[in-house]
N, C-alpha and C. Protein backbone atom coordinates (compact mmCIF):
# COMPACT_ATOMS: atom_id res chain seq x y z
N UNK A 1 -30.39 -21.54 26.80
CA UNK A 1 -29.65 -20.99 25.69
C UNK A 1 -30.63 -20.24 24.78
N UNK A 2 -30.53 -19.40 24.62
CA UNK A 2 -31.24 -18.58 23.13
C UNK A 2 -30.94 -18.43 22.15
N UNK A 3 -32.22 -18.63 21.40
CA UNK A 3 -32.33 -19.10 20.22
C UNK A 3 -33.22 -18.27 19.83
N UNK A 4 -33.05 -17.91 17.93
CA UNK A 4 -33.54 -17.05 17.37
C UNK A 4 -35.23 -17.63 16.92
N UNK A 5 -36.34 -17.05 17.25
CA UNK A 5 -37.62 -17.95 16.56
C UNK A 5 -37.67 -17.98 15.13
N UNK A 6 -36.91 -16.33 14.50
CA UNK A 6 -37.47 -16.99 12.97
C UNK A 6 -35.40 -16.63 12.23
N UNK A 7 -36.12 -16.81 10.96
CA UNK A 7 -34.47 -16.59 10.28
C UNK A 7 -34.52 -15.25 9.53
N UNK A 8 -33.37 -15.01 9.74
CA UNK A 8 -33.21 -13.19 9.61
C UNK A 8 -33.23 -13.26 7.86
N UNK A 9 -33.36 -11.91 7.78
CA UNK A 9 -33.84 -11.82 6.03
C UNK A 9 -32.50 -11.66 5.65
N UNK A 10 -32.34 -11.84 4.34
CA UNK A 10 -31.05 -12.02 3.49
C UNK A 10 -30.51 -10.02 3.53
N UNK A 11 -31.76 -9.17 3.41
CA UNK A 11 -31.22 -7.72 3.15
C UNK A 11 -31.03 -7.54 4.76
N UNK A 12 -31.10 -7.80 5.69
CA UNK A 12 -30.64 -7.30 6.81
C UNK A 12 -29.26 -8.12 7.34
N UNK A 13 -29.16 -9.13 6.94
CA UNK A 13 -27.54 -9.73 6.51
C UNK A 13 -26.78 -9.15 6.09
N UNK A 14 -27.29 -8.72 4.81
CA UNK A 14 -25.98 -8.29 3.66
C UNK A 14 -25.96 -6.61 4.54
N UNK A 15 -26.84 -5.97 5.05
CA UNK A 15 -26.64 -4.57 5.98
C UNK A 15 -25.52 -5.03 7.11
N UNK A 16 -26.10 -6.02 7.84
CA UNK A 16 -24.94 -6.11 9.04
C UNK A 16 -23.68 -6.35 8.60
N UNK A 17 -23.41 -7.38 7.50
CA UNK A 17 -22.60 -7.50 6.83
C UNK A 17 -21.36 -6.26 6.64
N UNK A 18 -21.76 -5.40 5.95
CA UNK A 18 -21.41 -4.04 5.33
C UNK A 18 -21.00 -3.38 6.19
N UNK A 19 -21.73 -3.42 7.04
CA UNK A 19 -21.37 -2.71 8.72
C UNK A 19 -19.89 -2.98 8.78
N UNK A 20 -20.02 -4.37 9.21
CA UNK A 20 -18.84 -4.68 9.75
C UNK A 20 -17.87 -5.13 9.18
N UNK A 21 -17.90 -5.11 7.60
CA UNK A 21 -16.63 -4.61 6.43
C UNK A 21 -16.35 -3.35 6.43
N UNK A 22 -17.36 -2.37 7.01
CA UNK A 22 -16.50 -0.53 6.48
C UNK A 22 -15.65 -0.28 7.72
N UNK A 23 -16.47 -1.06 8.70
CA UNK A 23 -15.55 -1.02 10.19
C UNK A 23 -14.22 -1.12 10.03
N UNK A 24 -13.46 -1.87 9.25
CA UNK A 24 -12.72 -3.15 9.13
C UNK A 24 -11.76 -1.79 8.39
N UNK A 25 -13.04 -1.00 6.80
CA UNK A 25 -12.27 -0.30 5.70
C UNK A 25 -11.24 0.96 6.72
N UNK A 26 -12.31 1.42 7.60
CA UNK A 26 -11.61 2.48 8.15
C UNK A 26 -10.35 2.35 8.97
N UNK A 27 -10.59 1.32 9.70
CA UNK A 27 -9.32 0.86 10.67
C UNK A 27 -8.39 1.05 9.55
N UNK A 28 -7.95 0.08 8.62
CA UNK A 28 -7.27 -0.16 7.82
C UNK A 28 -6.67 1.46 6.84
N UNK A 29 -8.02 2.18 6.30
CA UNK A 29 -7.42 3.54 6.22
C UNK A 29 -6.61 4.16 7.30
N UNK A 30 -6.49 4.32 8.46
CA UNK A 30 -6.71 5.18 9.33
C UNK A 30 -5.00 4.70 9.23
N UNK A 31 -4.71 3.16 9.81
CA UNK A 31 -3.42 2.61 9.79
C UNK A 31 -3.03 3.19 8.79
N UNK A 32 -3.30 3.17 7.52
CA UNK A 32 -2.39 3.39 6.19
C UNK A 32 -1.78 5.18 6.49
N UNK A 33 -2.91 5.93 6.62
CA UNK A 33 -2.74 7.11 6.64
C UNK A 33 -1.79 7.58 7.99
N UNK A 34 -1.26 6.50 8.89
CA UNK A 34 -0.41 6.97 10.10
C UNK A 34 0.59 6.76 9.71
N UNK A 35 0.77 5.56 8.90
CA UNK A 35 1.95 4.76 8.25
C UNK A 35 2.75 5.88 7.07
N UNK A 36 2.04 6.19 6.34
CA UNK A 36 2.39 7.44 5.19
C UNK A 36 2.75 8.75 6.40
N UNK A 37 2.47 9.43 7.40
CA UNK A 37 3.22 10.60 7.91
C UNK A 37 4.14 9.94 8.36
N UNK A 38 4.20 8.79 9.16
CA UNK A 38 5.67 8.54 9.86
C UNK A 38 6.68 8.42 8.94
N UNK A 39 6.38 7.83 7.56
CA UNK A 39 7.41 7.67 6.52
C UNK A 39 7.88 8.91 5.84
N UNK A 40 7.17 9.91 6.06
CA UNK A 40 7.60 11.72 5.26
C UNK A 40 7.97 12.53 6.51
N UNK A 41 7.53 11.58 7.73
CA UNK A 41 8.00 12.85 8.87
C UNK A 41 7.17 13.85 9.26
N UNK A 42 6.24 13.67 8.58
CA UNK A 42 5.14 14.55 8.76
C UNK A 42 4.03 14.23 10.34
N UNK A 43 4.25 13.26 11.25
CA UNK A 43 3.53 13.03 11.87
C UNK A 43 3.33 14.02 13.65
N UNK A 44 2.26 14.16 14.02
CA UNK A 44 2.31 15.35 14.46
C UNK A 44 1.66 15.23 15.96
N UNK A 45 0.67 13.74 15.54
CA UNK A 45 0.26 13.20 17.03
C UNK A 45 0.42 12.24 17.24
N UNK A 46 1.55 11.53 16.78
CA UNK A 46 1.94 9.83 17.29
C UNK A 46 3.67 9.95 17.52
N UNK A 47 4.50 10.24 18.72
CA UNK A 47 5.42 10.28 19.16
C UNK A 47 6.15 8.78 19.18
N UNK A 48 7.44 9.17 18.32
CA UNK A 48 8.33 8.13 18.70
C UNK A 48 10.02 8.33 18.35
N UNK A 49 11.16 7.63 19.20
CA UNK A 49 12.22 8.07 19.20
C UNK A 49 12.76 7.41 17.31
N UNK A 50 13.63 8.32 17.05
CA UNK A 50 14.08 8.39 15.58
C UNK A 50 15.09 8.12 16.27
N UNK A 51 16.26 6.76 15.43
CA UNK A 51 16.98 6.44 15.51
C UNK A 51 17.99 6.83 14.35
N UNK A 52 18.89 7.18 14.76
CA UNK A 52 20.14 7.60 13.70
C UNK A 52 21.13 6.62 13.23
N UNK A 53 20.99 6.55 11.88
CA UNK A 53 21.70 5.56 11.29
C UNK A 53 23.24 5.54 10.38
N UNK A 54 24.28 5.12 11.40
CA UNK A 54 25.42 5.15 10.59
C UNK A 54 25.81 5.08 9.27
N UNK A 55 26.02 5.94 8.21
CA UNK A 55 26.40 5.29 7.08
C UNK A 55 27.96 4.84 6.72
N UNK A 56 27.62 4.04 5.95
CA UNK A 56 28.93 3.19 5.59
C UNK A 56 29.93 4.20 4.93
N UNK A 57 31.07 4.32 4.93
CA UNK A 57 32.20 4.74 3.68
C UNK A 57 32.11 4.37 2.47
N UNK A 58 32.06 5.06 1.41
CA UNK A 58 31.60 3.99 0.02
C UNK A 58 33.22 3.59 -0.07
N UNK A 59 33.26 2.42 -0.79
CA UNK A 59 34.49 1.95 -0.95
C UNK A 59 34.50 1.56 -2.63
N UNK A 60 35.67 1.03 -3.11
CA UNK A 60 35.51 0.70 -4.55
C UNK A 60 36.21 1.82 -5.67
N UNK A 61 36.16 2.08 -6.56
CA UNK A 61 36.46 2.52 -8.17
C UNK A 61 34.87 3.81 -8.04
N UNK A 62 35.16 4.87 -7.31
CA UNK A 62 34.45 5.70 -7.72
C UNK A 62 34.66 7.31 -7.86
N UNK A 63 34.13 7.88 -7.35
CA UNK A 63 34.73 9.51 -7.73
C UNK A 63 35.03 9.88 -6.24
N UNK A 64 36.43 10.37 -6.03
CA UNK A 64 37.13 10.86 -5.02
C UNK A 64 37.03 12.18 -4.64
């Protein structure tokens, strides 16, 4: 099994660290920013079927 001989320094931690939080930031942008065109319609390279949605009759005391 391998094992490390000495212990890694605290500033090359908090670097790897960082690494692999911006990794994390971008995924997460990238989702947000696919999520916002599919919702305006604006999306241009992620294909999917749009479903058409019946609306109801308004019913009730309103303007005829």
């Amino acid at each position: 099994m391998a094992v490390p001989k000495k212990r890694t320094s605290l500033s090359k931690k908090r670097i790897r660290k960082n690494i692999w939080k911006r990794k994390g930031y971008w995924a997460a942008r990238k989702a947000f920013s696919l999520a916002k065109s599919l919702s305006t319609g604006n999306a241009k390279s992620f294909l999917y079927e749009k479903k058409k949605i019946k609306k109801k009759p308004k019913s009730g005391f309103g303007r005829i």
